[in-house]
N, C-alpha and C. Protein backbone atom coordinates (compact mmCIF):
# COMPACT_ATOMS: atom_id res chain seq x y z
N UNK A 1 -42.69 1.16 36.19
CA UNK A 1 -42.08 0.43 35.10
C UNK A 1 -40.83 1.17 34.64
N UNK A 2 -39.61 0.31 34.23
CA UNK A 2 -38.46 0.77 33.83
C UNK A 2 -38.55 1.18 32.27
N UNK A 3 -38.18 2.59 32.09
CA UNK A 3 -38.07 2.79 30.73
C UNK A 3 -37.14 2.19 30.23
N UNK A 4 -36.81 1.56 28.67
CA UNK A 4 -35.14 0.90 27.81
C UNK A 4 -34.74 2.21 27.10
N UNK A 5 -33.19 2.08 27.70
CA UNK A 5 -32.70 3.02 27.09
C UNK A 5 -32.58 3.03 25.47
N UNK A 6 -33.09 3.77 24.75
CA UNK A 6 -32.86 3.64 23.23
C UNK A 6 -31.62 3.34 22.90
N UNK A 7 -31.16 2.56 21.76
CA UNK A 7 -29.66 2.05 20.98
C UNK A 7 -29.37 3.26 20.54
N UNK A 8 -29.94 4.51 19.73
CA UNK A 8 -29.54 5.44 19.54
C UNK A 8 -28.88 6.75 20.53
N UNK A 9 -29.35 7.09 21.92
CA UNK A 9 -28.97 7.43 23.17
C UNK A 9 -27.95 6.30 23.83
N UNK A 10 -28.06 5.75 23.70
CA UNK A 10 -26.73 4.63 24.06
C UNK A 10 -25.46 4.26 23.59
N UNK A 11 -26.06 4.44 22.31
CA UNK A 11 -24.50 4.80 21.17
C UNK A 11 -23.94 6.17 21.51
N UNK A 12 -24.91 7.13 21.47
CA UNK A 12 -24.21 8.00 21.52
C UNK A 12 -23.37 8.43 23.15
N UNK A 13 -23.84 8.07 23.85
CA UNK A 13 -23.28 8.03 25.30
C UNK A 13 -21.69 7.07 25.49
N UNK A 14 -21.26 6.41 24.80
CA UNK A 14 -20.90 5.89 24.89
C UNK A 14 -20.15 6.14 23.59
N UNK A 15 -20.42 6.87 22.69
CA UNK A 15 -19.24 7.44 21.66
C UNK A 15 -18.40 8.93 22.33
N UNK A 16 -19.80 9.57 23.07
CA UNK A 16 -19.18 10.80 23.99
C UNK A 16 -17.83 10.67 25.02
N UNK A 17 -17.99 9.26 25.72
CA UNK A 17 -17.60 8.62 27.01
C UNK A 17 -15.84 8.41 25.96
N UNK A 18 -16.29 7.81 24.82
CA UNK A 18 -15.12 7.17 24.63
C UNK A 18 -13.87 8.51 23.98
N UNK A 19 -14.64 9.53 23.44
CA UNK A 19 -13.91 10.70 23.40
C UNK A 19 -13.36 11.05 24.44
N UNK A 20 -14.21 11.70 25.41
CA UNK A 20 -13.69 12.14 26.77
C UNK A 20 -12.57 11.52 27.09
N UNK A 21 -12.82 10.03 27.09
CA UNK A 21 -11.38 9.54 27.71
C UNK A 21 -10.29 9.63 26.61
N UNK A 22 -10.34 9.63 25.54
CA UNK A 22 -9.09 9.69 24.53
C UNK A 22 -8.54 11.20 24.78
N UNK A 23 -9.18 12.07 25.09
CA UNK A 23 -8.98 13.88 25.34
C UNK A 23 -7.88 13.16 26.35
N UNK A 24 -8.38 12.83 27.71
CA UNK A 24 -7.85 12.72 29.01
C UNK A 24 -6.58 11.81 28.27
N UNK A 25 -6.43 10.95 27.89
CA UNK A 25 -5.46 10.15 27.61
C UNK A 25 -4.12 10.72 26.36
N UNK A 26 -4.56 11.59 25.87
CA UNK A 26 -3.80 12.26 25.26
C UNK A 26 -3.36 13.29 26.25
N UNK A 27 -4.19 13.98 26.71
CA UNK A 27 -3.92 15.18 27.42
C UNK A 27 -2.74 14.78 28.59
N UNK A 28 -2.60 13.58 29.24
CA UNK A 28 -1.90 13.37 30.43
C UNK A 28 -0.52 12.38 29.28
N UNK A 29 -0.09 11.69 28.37
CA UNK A 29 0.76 11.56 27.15
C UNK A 29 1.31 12.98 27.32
N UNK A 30 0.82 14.06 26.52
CA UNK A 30 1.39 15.68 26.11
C UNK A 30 1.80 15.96 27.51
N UNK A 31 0.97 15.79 29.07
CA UNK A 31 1.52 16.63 30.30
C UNK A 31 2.73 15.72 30.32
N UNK A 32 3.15 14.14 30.13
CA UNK A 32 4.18 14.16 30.63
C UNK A 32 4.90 14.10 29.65
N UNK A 33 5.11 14.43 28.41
CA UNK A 33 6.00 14.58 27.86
C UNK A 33 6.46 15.96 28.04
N UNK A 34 5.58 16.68 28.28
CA UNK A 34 6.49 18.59 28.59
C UNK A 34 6.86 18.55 30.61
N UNK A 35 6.83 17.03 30.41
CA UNK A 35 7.51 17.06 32.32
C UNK A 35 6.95 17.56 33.17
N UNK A 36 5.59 17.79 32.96
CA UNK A 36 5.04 18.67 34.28
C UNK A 36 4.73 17.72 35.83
N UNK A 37 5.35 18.17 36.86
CA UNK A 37 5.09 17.22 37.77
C UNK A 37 3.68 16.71 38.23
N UNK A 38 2.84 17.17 37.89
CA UNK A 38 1.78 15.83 38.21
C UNK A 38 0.45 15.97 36.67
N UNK A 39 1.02 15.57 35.61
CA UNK A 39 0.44 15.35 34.56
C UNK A 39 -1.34 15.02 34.89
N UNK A 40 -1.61 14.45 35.53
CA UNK A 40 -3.25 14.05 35.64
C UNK A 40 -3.90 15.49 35.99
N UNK A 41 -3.42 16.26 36.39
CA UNK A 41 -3.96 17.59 37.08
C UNK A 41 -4.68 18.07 35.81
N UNK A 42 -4.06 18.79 35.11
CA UNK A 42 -4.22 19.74 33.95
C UNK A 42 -4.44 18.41 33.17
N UNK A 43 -4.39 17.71 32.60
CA UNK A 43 -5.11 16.56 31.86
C UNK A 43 -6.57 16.64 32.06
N UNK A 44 -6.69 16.34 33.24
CA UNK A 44 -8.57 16.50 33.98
C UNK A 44 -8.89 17.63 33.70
N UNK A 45 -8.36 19.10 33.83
CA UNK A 45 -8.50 20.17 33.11
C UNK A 45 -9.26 20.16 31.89
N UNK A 46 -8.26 19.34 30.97
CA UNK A 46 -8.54 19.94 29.45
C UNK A 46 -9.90 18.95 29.48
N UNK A 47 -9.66 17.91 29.84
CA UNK A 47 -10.94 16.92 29.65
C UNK A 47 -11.84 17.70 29.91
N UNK A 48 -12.19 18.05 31.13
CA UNK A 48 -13.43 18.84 31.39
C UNK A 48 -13.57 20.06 30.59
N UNK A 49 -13.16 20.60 30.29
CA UNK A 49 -13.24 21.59 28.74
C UNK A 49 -13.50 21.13 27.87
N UNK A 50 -13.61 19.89 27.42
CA UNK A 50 -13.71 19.56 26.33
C UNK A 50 -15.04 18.59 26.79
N UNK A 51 -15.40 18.10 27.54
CA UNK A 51 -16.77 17.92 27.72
C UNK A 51 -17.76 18.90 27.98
N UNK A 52 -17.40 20.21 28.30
CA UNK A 52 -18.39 20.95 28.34
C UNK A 52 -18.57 21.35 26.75
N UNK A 53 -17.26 21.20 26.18
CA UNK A 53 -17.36 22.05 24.61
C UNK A 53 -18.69 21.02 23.67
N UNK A 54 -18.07 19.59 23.71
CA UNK A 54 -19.07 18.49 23.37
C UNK A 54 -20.10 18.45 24.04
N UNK A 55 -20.70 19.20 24.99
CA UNK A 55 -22.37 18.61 25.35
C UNK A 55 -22.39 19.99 25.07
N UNK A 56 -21.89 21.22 24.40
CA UNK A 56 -22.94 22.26 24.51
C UNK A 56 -23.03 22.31 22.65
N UNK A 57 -22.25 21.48 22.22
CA UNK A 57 -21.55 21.49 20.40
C UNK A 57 -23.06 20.25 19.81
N UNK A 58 -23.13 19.53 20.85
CA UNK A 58 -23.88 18.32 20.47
C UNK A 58 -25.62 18.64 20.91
N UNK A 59 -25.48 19.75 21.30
CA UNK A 59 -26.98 19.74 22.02
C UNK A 59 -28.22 19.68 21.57
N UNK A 60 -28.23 20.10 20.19
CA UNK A 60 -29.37 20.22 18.96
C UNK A 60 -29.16 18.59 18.43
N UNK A 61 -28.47 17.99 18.54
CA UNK A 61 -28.41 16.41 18.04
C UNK A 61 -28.90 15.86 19.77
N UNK A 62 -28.11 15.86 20.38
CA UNK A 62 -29.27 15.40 22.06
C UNK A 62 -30.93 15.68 21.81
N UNK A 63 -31.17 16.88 21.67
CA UNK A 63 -32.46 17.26 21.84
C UNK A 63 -33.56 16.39 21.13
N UNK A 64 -32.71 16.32 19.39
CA UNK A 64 -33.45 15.53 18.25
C UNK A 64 -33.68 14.32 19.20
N UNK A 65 -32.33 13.11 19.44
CA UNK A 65 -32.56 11.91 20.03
C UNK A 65 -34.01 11.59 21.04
N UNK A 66 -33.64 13.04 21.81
CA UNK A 66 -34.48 12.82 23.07
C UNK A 66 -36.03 12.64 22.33
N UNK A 67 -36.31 14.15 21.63
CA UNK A 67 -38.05 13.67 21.04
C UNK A 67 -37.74 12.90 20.10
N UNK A 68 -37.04 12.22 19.25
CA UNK A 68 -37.71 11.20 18.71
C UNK A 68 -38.13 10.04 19.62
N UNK A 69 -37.18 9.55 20.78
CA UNK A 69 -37.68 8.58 21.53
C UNK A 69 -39.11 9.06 22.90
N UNK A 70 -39.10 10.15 22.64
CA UNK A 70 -40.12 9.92 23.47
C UNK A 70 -41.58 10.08 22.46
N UNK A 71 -41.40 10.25 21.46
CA UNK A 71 -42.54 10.03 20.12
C UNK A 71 -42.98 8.71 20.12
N UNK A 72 -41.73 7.69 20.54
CA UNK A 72 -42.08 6.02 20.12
C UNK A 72 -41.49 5.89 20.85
């Protein structure tokens, strides 16, 4: 049987998702405004820094989500 993903784990996946990409979308804006020849490089950079910073910043709020849904 398929578990449902909880609305609360789903929001938040999807508030994470929508950061990440605003990081990346700013980040490659700032690379080409300082002209660097291939702006997406170091953009993907900072993104991934900044998703590791957010899943290790958020992890005591993950954890809560996780046991409350597996309580109910």
């Amino acid at each position: 049987m398929h578990k449902r993903t909880p609305v609360a784990g789903a929001l938040f996946t999807l508030w994470m998702a929508a950061v990440v990409i605003a990081v990346f979308v700013a980040s490659v804006i700032a690379a080409r405004l300082a002209h660097l020849p291939i702006p997406s490089v170091p953009a993907a950079a900072v993104a991934a820094v900044a998703t590791l910073v957010a899943a290790y910043a958020t992890r005591p709020l993950v954890k809560r989500i996780a046991k409350r849904d597996d309580q109910g």
